[in-house]
N, C-alpha and C. Protein backbone atom coordinates (compact mmCIF):
# COMPACT_ATOMS: atom_id res chain seq x y z
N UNK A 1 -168.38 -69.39 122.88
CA UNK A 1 -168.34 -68.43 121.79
C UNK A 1 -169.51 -68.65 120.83
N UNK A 2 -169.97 -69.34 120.22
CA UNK A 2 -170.68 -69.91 119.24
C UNK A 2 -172.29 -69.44 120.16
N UNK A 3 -172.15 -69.89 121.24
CA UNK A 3 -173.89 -69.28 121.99
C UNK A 3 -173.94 -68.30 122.23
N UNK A 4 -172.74 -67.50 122.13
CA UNK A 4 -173.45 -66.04 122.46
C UNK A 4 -173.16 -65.66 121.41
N UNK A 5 -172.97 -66.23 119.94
CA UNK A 5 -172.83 -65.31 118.75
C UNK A 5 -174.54 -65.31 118.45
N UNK A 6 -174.78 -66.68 118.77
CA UNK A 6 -176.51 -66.94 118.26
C UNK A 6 -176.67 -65.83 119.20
N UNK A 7 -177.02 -65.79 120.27
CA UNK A 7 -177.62 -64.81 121.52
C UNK A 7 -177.70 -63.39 120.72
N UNK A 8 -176.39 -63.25 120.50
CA UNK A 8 -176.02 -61.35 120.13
C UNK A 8 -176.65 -61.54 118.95
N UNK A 9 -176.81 -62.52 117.79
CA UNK A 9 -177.65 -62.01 116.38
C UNK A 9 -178.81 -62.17 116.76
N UNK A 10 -179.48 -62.84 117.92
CA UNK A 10 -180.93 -62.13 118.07
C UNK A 10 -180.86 -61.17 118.02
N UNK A 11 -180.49 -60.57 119.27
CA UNK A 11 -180.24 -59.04 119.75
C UNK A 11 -180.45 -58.45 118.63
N UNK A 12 -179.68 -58.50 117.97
CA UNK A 12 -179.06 -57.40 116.57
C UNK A 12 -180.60 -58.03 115.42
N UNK A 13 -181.43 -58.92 115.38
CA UNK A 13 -182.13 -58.71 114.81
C UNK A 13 -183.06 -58.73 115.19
N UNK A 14 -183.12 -58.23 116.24
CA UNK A 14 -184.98 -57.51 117.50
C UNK A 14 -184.63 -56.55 118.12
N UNK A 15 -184.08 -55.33 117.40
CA UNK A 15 -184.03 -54.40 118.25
C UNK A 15 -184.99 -53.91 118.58
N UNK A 16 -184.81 -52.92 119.85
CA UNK A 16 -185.91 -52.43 120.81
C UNK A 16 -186.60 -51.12 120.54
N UNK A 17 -187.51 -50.79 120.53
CA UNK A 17 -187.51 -49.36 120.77
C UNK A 17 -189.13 -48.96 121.44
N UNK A 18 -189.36 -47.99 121.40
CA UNK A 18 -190.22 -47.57 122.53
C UNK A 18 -191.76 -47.64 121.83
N UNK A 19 -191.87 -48.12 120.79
CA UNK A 19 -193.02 -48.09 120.63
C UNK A 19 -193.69 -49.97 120.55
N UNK A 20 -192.59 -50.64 120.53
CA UNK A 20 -193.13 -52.13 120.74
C UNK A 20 -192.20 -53.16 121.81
N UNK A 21 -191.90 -52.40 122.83
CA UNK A 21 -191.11 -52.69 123.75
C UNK A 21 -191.50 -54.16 124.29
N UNK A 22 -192.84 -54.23 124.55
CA UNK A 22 -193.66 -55.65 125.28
C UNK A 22 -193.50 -56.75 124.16
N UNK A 23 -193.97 -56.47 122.87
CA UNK A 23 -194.20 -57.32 122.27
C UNK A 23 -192.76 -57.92 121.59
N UNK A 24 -191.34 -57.03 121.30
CA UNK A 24 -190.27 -57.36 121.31
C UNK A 24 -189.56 -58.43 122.50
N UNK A 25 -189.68 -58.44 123.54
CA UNK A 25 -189.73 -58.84 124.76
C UNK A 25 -190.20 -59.96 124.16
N UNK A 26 -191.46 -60.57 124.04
CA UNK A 26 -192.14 -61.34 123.82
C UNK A 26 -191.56 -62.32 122.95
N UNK A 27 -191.28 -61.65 121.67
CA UNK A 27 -190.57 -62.38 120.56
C UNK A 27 -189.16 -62.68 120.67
N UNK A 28 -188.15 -62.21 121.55
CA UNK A 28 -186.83 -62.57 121.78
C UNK A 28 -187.25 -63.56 122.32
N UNK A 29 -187.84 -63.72 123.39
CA UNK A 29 -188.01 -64.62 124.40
C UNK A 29 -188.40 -66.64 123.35
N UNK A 30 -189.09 -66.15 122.49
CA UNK A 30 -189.71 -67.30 121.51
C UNK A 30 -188.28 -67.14 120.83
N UNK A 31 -187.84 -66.77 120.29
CA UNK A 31 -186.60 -66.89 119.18
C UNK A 31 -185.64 -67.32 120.33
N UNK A 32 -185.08 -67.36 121.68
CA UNK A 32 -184.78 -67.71 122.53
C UNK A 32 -184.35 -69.16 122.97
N UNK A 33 -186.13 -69.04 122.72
CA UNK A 33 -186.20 -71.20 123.46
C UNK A 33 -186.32 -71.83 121.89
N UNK A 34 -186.76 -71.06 120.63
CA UNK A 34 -186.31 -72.04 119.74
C UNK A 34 -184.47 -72.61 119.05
N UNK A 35 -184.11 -71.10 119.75
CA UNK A 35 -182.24 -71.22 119.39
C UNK A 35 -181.76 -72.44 120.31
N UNK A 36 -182.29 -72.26 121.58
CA UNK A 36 -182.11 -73.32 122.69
C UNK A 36 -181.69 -74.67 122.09
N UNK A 37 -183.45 -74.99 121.38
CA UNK A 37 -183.42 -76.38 121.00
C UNK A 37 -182.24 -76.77 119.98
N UNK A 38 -182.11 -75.42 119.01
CA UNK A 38 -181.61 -75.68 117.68
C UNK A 38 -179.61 -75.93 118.41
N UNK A 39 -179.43 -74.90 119.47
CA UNK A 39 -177.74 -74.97 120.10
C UNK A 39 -178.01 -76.55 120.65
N UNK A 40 -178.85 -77.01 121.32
CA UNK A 40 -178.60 -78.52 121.90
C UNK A 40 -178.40 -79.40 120.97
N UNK A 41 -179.00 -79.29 120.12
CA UNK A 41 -178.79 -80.34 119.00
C UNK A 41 -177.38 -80.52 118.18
N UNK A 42 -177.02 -79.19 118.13
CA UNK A 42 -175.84 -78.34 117.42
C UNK A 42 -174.08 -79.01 118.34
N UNK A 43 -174.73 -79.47 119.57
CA UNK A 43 -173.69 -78.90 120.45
C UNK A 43 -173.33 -80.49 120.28
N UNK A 44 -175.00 -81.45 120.71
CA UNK A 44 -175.19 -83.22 120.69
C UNK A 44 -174.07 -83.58 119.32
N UNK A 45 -174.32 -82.92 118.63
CA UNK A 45 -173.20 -83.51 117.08
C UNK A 45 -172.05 -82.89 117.09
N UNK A 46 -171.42 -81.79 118.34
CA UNK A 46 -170.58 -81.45 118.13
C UNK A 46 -170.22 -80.43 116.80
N UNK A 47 -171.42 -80.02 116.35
CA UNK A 47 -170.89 -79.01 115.18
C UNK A 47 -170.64 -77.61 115.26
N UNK A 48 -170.35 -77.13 116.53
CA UNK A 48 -170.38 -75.60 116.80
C UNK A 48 -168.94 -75.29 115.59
N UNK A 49 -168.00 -75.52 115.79
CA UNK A 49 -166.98 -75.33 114.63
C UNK A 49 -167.68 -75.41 112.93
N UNK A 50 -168.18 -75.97 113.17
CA UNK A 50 -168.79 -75.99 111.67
C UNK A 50 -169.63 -74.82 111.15
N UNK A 51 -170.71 -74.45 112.39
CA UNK A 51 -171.00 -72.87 112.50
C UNK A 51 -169.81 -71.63 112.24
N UNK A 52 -168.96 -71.89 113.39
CA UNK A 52 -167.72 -70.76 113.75
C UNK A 52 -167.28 -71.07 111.97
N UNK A 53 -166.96 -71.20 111.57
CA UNK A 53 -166.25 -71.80 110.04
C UNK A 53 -167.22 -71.07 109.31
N UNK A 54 -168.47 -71.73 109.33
CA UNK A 54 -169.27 -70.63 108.38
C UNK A 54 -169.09 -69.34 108.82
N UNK A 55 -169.46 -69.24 109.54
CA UNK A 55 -169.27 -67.25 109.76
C UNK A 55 -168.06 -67.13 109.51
N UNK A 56 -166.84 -67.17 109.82
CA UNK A 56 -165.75 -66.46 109.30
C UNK A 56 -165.55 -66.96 107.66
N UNK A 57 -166.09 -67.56 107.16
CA UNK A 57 -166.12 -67.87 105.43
C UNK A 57 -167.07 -66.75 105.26
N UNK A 58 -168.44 -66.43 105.68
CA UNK A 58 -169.43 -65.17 105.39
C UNK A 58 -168.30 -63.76 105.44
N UNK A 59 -168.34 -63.66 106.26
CA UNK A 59 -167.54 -62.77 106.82
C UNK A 59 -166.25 -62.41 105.84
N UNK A 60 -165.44 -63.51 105.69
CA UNK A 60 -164.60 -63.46 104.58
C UNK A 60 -164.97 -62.71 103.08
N UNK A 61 -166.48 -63.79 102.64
CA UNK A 61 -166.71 -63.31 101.56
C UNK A 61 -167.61 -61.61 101.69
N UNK A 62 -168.23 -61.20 102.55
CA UNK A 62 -169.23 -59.81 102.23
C UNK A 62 -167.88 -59.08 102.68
N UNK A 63 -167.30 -59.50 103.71
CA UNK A 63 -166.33 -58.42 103.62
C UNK A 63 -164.71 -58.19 103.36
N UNK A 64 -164.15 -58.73 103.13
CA UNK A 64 -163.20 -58.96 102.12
C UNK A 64 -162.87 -59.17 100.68
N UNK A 65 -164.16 -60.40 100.79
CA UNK A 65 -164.17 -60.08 98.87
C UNK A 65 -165.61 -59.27 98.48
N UNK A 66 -166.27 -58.97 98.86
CA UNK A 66 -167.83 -58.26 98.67
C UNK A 66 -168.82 -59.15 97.49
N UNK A 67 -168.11 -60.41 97.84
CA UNK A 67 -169.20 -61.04 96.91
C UNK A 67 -170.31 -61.22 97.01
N UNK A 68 -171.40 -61.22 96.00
CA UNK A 68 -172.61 -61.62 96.07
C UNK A 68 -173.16 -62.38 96.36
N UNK A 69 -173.94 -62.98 97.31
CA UNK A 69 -174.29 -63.98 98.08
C UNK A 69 -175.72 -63.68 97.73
N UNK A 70 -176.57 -65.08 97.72
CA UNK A 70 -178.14 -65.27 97.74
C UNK A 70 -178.36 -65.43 98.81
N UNK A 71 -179.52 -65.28 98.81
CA UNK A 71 -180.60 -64.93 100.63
C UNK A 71 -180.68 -66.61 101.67
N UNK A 72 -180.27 -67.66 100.78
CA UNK A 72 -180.12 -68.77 101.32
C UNK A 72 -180.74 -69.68 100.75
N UNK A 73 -180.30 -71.07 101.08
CA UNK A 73 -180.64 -72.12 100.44
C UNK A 73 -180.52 -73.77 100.61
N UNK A 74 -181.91 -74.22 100.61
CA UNK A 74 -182.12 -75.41 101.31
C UNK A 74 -182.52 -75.34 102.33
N UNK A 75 -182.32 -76.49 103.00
CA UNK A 75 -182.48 -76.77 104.59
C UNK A 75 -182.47 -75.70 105.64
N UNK A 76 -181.06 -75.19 105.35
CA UNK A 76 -180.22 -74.49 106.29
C UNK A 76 -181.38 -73.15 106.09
N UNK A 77 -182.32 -72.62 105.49
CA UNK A 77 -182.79 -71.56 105.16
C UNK A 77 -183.88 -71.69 106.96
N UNK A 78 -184.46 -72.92 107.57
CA UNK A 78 -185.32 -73.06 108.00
C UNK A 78 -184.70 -73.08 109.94
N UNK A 79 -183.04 -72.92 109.67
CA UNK A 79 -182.61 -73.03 110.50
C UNK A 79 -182.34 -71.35 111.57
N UNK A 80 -183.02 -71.39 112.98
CA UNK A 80 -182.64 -70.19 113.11
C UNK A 80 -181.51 -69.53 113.56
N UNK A 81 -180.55 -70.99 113.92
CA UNK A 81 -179.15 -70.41 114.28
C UNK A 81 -178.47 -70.06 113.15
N UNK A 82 -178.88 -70.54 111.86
CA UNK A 82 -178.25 -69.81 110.75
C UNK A 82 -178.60 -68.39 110.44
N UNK A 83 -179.94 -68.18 110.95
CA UNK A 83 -180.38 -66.89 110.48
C UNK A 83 -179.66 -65.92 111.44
N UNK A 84 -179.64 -65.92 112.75
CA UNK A 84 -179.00 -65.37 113.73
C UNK A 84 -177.47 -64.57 113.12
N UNK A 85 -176.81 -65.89 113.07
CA UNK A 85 -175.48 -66.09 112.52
C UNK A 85 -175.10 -65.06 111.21
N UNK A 86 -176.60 -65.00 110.58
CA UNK A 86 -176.39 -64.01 109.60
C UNK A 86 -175.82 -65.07 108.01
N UNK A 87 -176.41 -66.31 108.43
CA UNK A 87 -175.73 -67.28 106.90
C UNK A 87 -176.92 -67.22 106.15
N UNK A 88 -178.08 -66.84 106.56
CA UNK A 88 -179.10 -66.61 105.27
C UNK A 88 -179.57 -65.38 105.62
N UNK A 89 -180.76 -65.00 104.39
CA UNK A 89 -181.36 -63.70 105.60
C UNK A 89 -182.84 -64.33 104.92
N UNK A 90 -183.41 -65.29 105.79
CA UNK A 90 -184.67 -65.83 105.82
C UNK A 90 -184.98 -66.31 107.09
N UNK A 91 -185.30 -65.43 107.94
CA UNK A 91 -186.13 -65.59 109.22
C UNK A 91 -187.34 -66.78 109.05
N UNK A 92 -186.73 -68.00 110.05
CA UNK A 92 -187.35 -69.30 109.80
C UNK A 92 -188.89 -68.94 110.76
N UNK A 93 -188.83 -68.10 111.46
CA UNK A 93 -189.43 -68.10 112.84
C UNK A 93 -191.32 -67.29 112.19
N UNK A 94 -190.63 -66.04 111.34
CA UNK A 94 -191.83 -65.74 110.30
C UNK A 94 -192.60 -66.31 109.34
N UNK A 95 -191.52 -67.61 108.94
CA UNK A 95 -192.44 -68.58 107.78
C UNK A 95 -193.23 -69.79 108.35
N UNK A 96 -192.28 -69.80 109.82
CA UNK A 96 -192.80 -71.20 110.21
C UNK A 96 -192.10 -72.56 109.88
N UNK A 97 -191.14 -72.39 109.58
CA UNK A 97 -190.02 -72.88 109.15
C UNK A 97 -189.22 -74.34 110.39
N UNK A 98 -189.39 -75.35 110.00
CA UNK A 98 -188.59 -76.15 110.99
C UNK A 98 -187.49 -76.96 110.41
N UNK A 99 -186.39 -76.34 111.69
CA UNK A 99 -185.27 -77.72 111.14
C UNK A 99 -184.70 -78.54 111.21
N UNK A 100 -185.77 -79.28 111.13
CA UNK A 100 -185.49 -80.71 111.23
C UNK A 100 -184.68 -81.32 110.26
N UNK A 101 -185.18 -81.39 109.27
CA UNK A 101 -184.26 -81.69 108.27
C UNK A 101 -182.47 -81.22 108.05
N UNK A 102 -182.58 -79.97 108.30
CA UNK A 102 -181.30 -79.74 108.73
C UNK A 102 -180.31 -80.27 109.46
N UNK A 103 -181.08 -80.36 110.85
CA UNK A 103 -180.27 -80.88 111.98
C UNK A 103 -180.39 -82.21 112.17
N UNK A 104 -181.29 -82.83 111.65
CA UNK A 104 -181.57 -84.48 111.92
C UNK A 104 -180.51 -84.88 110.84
N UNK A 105 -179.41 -85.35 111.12
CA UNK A 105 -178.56 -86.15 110.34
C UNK A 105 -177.96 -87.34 111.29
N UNK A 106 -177.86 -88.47 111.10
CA UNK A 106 -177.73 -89.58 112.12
C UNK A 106 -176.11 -89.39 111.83
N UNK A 107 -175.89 -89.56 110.64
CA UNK A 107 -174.23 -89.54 110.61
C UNK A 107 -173.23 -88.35 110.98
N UNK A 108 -174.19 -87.29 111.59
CA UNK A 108 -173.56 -85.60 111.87
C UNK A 108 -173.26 -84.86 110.93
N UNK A 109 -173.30 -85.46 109.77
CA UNK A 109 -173.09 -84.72 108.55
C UNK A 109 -174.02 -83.72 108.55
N UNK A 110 -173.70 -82.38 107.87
CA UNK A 110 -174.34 -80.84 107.93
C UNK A 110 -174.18 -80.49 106.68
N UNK A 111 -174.88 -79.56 105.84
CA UNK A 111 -174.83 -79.10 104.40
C UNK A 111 -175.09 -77.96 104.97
N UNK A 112 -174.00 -76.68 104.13
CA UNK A 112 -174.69 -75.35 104.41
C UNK A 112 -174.03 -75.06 102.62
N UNK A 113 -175.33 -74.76 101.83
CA UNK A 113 -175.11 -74.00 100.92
C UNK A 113 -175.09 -72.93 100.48
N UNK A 114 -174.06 -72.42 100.04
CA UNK A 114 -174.15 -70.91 99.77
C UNK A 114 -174.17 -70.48 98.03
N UNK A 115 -175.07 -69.51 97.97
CA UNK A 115 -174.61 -69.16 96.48
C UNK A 115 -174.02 -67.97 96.20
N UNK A 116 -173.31 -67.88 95.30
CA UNK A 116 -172.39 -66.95 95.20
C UNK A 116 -171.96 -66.47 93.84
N UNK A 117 -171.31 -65.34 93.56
CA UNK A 117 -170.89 -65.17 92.23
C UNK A 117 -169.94 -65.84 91.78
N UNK A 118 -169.59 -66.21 90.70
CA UNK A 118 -168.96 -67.45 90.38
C UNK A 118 -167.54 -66.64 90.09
N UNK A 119 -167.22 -65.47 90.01
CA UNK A 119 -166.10 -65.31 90.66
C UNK A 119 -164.93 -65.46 91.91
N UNK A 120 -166.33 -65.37 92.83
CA UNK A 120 -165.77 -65.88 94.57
C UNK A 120 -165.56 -67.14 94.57
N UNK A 121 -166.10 -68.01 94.17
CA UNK A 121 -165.91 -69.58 94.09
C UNK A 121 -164.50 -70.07 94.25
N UNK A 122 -163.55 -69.15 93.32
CA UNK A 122 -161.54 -69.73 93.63
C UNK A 122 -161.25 -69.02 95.02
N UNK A 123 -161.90 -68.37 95.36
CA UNK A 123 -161.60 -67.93 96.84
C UNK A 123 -162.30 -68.28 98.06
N UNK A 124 -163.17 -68.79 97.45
CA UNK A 124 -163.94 -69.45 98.61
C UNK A 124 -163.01 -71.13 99.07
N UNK A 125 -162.66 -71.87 97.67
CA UNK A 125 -161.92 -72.87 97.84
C UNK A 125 -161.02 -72.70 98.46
N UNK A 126 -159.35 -71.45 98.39
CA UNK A 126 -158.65 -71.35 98.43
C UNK A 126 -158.34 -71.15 100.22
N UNK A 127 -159.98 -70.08 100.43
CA UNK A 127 -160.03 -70.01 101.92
C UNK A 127 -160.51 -71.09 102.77
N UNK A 128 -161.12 -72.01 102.36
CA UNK A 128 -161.13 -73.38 102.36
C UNK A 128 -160.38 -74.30 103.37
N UNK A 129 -159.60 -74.25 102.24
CA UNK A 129 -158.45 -75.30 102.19
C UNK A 129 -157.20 -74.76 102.99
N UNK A 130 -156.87 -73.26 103.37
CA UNK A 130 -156.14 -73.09 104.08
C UNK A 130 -156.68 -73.16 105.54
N UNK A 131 -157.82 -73.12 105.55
CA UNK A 131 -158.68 -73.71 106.86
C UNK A 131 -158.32 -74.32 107.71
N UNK A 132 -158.81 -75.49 106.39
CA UNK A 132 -158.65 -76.90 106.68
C UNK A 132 -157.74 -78.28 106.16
N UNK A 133 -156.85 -77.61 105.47
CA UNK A 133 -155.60 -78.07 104.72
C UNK A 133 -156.22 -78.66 103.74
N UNK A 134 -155.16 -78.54 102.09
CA UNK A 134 -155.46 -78.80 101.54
C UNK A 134 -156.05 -80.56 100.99
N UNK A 135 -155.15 -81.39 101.91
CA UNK A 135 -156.14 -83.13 101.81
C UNK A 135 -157.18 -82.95 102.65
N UNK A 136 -157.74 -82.16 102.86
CA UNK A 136 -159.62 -82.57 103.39
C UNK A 136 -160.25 -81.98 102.69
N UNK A 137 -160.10 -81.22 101.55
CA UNK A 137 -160.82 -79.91 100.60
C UNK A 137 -160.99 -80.65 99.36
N UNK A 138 -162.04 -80.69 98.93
CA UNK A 138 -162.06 -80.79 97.16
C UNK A 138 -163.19 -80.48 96.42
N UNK A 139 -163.30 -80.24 95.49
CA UNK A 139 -164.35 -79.46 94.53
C UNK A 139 -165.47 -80.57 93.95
N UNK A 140 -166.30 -80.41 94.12
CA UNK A 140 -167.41 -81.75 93.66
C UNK A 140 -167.97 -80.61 92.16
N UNK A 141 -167.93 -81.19 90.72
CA UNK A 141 -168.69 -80.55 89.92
C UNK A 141 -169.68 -81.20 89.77
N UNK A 142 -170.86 -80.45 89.29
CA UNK A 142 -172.23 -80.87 89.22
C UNK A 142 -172.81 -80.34 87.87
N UNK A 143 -173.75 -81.90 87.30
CA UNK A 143 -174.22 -81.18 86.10
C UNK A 143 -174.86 -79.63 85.87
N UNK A 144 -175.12 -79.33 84.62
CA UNK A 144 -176.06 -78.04 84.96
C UNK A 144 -177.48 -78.82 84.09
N UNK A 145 -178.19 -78.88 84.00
CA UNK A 145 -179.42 -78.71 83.44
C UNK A 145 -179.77 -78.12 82.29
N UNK A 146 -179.68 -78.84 80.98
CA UNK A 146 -179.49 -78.37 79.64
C UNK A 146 -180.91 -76.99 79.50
N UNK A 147 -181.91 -77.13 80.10
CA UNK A 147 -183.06 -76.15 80.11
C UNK A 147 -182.56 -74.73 80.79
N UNK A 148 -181.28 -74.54 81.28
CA UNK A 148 -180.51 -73.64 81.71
C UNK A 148 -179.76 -72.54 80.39
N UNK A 149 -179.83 -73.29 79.39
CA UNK A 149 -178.77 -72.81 78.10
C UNK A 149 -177.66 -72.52 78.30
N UNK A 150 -176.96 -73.51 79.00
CA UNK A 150 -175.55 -74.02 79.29
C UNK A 150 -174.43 -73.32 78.07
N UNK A 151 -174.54 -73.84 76.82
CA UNK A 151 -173.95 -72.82 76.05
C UNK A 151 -173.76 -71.80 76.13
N UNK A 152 -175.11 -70.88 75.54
CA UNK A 152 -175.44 -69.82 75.77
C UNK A 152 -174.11 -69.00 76.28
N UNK A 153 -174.27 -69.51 77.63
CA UNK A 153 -173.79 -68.76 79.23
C UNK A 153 -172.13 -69.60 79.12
N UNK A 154 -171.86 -69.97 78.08
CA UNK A 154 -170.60 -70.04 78.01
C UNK A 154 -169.95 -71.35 79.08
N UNK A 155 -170.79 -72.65 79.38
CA UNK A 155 -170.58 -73.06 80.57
C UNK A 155 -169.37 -74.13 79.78
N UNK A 156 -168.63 -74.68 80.79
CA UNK A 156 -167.82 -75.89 80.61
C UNK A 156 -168.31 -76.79 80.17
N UNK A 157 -167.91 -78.34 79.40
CA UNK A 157 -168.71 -79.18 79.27
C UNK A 157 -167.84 -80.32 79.16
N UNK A 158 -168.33 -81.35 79.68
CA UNK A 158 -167.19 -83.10 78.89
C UNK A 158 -168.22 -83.96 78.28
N UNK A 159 -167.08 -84.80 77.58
CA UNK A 159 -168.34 -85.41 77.37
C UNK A 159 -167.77 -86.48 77.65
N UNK A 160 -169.24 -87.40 78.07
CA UNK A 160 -169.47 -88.63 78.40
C UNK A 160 -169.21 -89.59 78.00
N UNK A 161 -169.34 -90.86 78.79
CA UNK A 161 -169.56 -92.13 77.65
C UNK A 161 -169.71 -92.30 76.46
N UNK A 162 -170.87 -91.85 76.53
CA UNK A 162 -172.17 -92.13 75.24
C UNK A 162 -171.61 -90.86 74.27
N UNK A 163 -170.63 -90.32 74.41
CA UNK A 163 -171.00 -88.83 73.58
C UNK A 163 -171.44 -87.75 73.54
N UNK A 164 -172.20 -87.33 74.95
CA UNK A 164 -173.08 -86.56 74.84
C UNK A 164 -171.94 -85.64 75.82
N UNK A 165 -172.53 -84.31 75.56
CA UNK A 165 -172.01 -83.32 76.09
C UNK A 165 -172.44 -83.01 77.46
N UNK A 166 -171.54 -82.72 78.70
CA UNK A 166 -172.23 -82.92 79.96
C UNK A 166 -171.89 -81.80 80.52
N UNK A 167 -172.71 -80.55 81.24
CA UNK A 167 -171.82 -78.99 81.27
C UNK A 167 -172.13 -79.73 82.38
N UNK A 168 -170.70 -78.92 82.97
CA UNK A 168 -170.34 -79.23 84.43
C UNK A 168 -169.96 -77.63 84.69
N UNK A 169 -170.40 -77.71 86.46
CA UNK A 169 -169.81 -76.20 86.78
C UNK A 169 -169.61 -76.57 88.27
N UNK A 170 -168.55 -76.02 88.56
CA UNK A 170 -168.21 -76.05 90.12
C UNK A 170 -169.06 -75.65 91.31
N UNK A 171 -169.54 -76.37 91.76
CA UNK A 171 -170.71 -75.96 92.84
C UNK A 171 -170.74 -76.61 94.18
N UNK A 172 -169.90 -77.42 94.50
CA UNK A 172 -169.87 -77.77 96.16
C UNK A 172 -168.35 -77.93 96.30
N UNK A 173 -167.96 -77.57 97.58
CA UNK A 173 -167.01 -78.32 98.13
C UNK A 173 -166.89 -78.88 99.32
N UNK A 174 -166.03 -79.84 99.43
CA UNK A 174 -166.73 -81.05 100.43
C UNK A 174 -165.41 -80.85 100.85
N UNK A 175 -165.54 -80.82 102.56
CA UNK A 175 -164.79 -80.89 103.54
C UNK A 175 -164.83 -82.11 104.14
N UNK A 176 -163.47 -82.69 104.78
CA UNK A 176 -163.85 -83.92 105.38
C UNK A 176 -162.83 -84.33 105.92
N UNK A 177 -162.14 -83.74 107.14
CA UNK A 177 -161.52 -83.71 108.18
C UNK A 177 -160.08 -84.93 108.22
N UNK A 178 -160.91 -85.91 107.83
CA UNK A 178 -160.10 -87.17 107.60
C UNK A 178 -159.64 -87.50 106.63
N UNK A 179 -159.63 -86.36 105.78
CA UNK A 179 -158.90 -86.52 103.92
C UNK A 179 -160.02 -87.03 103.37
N UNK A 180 -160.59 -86.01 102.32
CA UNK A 180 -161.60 -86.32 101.21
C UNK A 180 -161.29 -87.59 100.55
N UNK A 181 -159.88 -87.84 100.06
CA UNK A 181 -159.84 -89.72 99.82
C UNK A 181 -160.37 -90.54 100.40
N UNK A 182 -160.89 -90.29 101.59
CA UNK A 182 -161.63 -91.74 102.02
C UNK A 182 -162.64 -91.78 102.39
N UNK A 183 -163.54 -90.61 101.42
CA UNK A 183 -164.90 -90.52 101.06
C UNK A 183 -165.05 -90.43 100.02
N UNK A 184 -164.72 -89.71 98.50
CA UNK A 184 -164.67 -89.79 97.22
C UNK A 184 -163.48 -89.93 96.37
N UNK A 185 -163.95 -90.33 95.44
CA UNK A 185 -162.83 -90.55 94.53
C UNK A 185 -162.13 -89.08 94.14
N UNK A 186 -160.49 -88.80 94.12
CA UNK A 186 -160.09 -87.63 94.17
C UNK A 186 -159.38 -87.80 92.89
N UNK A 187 -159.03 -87.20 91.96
CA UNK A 187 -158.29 -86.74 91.08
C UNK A 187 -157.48 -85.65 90.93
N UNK A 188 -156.09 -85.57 91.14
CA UNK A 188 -155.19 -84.59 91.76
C UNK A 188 -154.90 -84.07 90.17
N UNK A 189 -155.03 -82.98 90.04
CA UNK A 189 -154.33 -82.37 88.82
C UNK A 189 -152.91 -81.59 88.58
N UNK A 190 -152.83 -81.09 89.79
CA UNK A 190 -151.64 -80.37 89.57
C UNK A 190 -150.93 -79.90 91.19
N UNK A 191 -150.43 -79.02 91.21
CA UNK A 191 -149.79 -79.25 92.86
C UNK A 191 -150.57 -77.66 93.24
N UNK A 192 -150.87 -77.15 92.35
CA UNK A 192 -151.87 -76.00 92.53
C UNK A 192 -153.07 -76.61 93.38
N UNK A 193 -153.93 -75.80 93.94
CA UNK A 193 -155.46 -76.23 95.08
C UNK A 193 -155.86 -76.28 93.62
């Protein structure tokens, strides 16, 4: 399932038509043997589920909730089974783009970031975690960058040690098969996700 989803989003993003028939030909064929390399590697770590997961989370969000999604980000931007897949829309193959970085992880660990309107964010968790049950799901907050005008924009904030005010905003969530407890420290708040 997962190789012929890459396969069919070539397709669907080289279509044919009669005035560049040879040179289309040409370029499937290269987007082809580079998906090749990128599915062997994909397949060596066992992460095709991790793909299948992203697309039905995409999928979830443009079409169910119609949230706003950015064109992509990080690593994963350089990857072309992501582009295929339809998880960014930055054709690695036009920039020259390699992903190595992406796919070279010794521990199999994978990052796919998405950005989104910060409305989708409780539904992105929620779809999450019914995934993948709620002990492998949890919300990592991350500073924001006071040159942002964190105020301003109304952001959350704690404060620290020292006193100082620290805006925090919800921006990753970390999956982890074997219960997020026995990779970060978890703090359960309520029986709510």
């Amino acid at each position: 399932e997962f190789q012929q989803l890459v396969y069919t989003g070539i397709e669907n993003l080289l279509p044919l038509n009669e005035n560049n028939v040879h040179e289309i030909i040409a370029t499937k064929e290269k987007y082809r043997r580079r998906a090749n390399r990128e599915i062997t590697i994909i397949e060596r770590l066992g992460k095709e589920d991790f793909f299948l997961t992203a697309v039905k989370l995409y999928d979830f969000l443009k079409k169910e909730r119609h949230a706003f999604l950015g064109p992509g980000r990080a690593y994963s931007t350089a990857s072309l089974v992501c582009y295929s897949l339809g998880l960014n829309d930055i054709d690695p193959m036009e920039y020259d783009l390699s992903p190595a970085r992406f796919l070279d992880h010794e521990d199999g660990n994978m990052e796919l970031q998405i950005e989104m309107d910060e409305d989708a964010s409780n539904d992105v968790f929620y779809f999450i975690a019914e995934q993948f049950g709620q002990e492998n799901v949890a919300r990592m907050p991350m500073k924001i960058s006071k040159r942002y005008n964190p105020e301003k924009a109304g952001a959350e904030y704690a404060i620290d040690n020292e006193g100082n005010k620290q805006y925090l905003h919800v921006c990753a969530i970390i999956i982890a098969l074997d219960g997020v407890a026995n990779h970060v420290p978890v703090n359960v708040l309520t029986d709510d996700l």
